[in-house]
N, C-alpha and C. Protein backbone atom coordinates (compact mmCIF):
# COMPACT_ATOMS: atom_id res chain seq x y z
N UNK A 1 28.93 -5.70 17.68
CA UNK A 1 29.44 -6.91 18.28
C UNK A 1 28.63 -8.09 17.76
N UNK A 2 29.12 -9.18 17.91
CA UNK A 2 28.62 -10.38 16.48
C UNK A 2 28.68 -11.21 17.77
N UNK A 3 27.55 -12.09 17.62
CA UNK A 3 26.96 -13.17 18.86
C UNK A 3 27.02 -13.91 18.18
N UNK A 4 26.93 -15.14 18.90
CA UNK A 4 26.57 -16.98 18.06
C UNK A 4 24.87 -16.91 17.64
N UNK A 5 24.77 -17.51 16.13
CA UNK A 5 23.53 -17.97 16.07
C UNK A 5 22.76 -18.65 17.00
N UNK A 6 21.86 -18.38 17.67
CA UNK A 6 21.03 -19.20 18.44
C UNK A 6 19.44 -19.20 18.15
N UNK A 7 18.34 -19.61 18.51
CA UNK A 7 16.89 -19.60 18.33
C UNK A 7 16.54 -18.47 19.80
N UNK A 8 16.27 -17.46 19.77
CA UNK A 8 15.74 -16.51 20.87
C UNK A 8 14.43 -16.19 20.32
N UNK A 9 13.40 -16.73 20.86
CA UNK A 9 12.15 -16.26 21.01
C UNK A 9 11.36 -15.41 22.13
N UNK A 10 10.67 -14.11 21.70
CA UNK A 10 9.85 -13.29 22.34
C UNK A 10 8.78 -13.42 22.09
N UNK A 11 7.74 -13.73 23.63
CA UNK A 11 6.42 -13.85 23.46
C UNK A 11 5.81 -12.93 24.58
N UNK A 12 5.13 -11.93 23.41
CA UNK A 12 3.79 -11.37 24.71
C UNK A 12 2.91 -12.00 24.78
N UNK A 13 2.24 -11.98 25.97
CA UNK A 13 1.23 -12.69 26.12
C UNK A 13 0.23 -11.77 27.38
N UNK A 14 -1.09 -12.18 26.83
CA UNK A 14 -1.99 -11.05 27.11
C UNK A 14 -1.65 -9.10 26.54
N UNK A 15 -1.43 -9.51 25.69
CA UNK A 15 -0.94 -7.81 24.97
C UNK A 15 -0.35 -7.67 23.39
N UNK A 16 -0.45 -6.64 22.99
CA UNK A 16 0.11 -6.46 21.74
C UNK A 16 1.24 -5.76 22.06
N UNK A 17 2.67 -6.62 21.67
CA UNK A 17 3.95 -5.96 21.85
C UNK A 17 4.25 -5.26 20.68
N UNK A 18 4.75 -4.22 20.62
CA UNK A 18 5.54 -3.39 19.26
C UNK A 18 6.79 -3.98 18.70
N UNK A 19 6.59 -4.08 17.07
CA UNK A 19 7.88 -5.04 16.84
C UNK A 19 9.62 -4.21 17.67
N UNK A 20 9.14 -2.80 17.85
CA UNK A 20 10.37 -2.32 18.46
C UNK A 20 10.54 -2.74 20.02
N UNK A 21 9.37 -3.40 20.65
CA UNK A 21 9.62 -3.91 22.24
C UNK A 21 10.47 -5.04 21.96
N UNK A 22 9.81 -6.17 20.60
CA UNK A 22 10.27 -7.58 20.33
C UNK A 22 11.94 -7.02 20.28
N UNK A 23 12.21 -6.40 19.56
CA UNK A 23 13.36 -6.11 18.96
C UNK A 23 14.26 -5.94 19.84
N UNK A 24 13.88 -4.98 20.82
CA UNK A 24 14.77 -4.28 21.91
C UNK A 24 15.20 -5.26 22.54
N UNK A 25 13.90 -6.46 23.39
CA UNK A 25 14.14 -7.75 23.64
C UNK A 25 15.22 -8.72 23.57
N UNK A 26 14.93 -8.70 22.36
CA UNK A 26 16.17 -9.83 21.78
C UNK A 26 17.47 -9.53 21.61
N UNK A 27 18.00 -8.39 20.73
CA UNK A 27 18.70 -7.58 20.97
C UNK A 27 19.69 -7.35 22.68
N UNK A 28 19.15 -7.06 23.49
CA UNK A 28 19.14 -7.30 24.70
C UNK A 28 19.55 -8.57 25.20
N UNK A 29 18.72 -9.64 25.46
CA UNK A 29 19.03 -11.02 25.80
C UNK A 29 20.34 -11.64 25.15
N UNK A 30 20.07 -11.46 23.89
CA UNK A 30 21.41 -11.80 22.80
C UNK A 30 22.48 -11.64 23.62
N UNK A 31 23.10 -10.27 24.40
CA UNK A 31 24.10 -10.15 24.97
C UNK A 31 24.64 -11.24 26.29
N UNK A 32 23.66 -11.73 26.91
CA UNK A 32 24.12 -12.89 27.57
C UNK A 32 25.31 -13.94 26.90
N UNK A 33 25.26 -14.17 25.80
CA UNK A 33 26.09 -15.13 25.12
C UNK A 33 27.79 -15.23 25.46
N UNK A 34 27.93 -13.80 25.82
CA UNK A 34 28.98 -13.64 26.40
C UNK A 34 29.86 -13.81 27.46
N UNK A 35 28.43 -14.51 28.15
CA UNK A 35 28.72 -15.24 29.46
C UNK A 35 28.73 -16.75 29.67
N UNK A 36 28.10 -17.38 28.53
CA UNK A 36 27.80 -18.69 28.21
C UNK A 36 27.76 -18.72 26.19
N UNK A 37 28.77 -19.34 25.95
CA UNK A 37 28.66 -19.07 24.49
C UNK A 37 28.23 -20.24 24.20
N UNK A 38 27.77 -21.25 25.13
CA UNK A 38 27.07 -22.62 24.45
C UNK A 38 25.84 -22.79 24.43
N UNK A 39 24.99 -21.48 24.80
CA UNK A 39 23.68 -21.03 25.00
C UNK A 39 22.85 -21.64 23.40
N UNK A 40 21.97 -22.63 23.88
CA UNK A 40 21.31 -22.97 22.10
C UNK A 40 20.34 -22.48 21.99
N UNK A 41 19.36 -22.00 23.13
CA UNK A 41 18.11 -20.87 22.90
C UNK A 41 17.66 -20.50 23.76
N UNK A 42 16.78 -19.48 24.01
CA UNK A 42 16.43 -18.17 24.54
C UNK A 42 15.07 -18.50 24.56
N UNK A 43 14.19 -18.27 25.81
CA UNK A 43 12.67 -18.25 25.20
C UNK A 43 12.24 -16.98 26.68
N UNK A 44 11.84 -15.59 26.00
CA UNK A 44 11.44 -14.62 26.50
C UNK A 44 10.10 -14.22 26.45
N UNK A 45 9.53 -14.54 27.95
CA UNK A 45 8.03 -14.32 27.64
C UNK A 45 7.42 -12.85 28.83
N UNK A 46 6.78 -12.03 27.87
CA UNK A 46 6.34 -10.81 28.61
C UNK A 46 4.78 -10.81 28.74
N UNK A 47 4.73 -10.75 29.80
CA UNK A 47 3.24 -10.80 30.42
C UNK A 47 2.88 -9.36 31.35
N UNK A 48 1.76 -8.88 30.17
CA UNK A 48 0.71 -7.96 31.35
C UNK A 48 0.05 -8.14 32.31
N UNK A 49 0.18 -7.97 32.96
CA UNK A 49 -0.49 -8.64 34.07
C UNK A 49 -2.09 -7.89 34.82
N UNK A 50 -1.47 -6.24 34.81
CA UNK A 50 -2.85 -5.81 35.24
C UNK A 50 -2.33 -4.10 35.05
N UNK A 51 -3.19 -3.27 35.40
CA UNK A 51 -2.68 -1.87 35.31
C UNK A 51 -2.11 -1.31 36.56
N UNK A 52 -2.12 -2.27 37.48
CA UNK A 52 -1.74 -1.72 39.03
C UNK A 52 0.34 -1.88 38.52
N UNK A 53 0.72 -1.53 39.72
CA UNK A 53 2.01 -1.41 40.24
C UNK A 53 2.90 -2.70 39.85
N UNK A 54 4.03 -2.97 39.61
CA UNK A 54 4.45 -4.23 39.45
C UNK A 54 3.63 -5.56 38.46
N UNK A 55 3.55 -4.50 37.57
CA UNK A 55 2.29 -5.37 36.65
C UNK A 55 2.78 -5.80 35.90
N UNK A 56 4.42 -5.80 35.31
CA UNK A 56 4.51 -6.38 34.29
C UNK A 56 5.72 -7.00 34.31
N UNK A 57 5.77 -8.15 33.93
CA UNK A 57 6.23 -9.55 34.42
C UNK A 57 7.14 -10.22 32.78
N UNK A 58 8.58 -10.36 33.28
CA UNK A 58 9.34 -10.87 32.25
C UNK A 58 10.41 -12.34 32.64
N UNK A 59 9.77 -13.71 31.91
CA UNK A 59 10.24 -14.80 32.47
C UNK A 59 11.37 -14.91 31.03
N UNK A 60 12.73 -15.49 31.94
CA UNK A 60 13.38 -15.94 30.64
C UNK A 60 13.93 -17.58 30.84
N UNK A 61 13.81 -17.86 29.79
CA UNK A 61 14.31 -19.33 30.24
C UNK A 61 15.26 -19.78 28.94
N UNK A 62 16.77 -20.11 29.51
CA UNK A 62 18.06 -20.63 28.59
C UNK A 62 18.26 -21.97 28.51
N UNK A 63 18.30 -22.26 27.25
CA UNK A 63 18.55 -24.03 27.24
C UNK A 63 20.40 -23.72 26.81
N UNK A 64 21.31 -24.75 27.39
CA UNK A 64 22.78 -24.84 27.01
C UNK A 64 22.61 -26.11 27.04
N UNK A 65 23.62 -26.88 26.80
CA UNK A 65 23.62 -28.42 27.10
C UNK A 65 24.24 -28.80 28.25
N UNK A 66 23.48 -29.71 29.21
CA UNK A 66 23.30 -29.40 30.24
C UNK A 66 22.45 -28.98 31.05
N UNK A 67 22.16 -27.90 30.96
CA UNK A 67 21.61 -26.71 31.34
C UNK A 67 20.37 -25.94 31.33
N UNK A 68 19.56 -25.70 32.11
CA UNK A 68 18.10 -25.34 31.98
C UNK A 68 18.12 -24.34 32.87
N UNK A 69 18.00 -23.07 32.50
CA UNK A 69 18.15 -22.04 33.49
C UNK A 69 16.89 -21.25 33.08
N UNK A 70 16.21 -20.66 34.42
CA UNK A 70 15.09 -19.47 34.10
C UNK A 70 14.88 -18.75 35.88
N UNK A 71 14.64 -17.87 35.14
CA UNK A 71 14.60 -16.80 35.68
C UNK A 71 12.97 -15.62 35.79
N UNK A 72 12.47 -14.76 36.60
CA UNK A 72 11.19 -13.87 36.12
C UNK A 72 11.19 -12.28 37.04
N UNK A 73 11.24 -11.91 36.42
CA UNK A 73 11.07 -10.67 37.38
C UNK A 73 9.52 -9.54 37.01
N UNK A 74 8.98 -9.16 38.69
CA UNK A 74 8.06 -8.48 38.20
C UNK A 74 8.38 -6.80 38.34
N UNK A 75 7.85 -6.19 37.43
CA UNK A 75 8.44 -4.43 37.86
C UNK A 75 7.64 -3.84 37.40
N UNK A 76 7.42 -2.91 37.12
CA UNK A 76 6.62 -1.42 36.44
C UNK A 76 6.53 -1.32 35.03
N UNK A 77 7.36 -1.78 33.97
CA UNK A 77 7.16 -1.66 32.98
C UNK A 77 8.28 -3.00 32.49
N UNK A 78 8.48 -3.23 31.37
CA UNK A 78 9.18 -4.31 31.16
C UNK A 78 10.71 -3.90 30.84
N UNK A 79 11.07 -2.92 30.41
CA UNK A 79 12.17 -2.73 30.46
C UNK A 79 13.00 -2.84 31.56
N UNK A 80 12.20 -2.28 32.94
CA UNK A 80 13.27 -2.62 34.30
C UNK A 80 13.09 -3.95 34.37
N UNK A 81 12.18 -4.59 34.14
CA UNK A 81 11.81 -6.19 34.44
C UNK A 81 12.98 -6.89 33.48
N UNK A 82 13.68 -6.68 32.68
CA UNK A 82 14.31 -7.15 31.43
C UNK A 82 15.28 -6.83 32.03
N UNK A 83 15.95 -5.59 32.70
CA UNK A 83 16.96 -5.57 33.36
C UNK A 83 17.40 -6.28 34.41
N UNK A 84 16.59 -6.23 35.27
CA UNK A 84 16.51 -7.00 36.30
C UNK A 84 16.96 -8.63 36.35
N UNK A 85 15.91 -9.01 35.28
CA UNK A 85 16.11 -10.55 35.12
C UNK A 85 17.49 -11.00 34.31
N UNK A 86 17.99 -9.09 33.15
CA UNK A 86 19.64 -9.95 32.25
C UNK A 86 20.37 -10.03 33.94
N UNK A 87 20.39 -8.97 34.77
CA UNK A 87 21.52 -8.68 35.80
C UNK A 87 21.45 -10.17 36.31
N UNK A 88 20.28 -10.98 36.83
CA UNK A 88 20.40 -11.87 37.86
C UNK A 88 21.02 -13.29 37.00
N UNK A 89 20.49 -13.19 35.67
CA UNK A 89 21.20 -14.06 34.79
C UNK A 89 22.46 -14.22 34.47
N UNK A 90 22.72 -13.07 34.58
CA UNK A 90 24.31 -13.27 34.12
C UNK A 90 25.13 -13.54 34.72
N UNK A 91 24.79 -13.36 36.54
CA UNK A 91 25.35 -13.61 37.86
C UNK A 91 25.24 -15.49 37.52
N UNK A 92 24.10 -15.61 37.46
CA UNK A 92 23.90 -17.00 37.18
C UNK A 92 24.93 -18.20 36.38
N UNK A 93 24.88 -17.46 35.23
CA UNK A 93 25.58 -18.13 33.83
C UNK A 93 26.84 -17.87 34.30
N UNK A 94 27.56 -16.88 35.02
CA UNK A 94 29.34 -16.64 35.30
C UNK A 94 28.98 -18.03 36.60
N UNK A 95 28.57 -18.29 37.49
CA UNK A 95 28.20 -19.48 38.86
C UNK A 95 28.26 -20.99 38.13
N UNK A 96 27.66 -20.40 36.82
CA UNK A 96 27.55 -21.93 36.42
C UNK A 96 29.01 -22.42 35.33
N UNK A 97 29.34 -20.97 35.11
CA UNK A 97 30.45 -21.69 34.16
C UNK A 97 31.44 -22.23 35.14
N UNK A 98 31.34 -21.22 36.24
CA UNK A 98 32.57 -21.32 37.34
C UNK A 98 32.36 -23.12 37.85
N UNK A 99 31.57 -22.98 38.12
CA UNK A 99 31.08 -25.16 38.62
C UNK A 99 31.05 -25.85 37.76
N UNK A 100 30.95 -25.66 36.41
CA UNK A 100 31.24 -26.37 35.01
C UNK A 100 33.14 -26.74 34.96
N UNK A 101 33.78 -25.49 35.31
CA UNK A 101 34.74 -25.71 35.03
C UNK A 101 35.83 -26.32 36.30
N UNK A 102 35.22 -26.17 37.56
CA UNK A 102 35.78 -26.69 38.76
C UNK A 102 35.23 -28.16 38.61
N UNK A 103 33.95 -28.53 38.20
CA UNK A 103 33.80 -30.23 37.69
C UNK A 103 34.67 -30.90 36.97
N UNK A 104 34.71 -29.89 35.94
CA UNK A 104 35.71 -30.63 34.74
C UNK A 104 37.01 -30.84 35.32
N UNK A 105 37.62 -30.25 36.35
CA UNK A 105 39.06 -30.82 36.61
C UNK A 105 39.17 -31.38 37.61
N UNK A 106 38.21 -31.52 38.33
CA UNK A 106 38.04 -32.60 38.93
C UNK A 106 37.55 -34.23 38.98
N UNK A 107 37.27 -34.12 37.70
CA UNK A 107 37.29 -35.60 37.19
C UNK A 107 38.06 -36.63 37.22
N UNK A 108 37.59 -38.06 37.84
CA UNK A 108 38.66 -38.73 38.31
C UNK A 108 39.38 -39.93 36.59
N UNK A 109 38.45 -39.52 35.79
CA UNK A 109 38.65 -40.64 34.89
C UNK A 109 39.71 -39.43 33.81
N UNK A 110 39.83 -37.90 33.57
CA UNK A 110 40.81 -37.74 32.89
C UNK A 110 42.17 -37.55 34.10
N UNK A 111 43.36 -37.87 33.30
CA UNK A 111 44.59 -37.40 33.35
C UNK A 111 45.06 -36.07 33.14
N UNK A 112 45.75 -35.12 33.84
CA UNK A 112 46.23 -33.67 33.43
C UNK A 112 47.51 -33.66 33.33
């Protein structure tokens, strides 16, 4: 499946990520587009946090025009954290197209 070019950046921080975590990452996030195809970039940041429980922490934040959306979830490893945060996003991005598009016809200056 073929997505829009956009800038999606992955950053660990406090850790050495494997280019196959980066990969999985992006890969991953990429699929949002499908919910917002005016999405212009992605910035995914994974943070270790500690070795205890709920230690590892994934913030994402979407620029569209318009639009500044972010999101973070903390979980056990980053893959549920990555899940967690596409599921609540995408709930998000379908809320916002839905009020994007109930604005737009409600505008008093066009004609329909």
């Amino acid at each position: 499946m073929d997505y829009i070019d956009m800038d999606i950046q992955v950053t660990p921080v406090n850790f050495n990520a494997s280019q196959d975590l980066i990969s999985h990452m992006k890969d991953y996030f990429k699929k949002l587009t499908k919910y917002n195809d005016q999405i212009t970039s992605m910035d995914v940041f994974m943070e270790s946090i500690s070795d205890e429980k709920d230690d590892k922490l994934v913030k994402l934040k979407i620029l569209a025009p318009g639009h500044e959306l972010y999101l973070q979830s903390n979980k056990g490893d980053f893959v549920t954290a990555a899940q967690d945060v596409y599921d609540r996003m995408k709930r998000q991005l379908i809320d916002q197209k839905e009020r994007d598009k109930e604005n737009h016809q409600n505008r008093p200056d066009k004609v329909y």
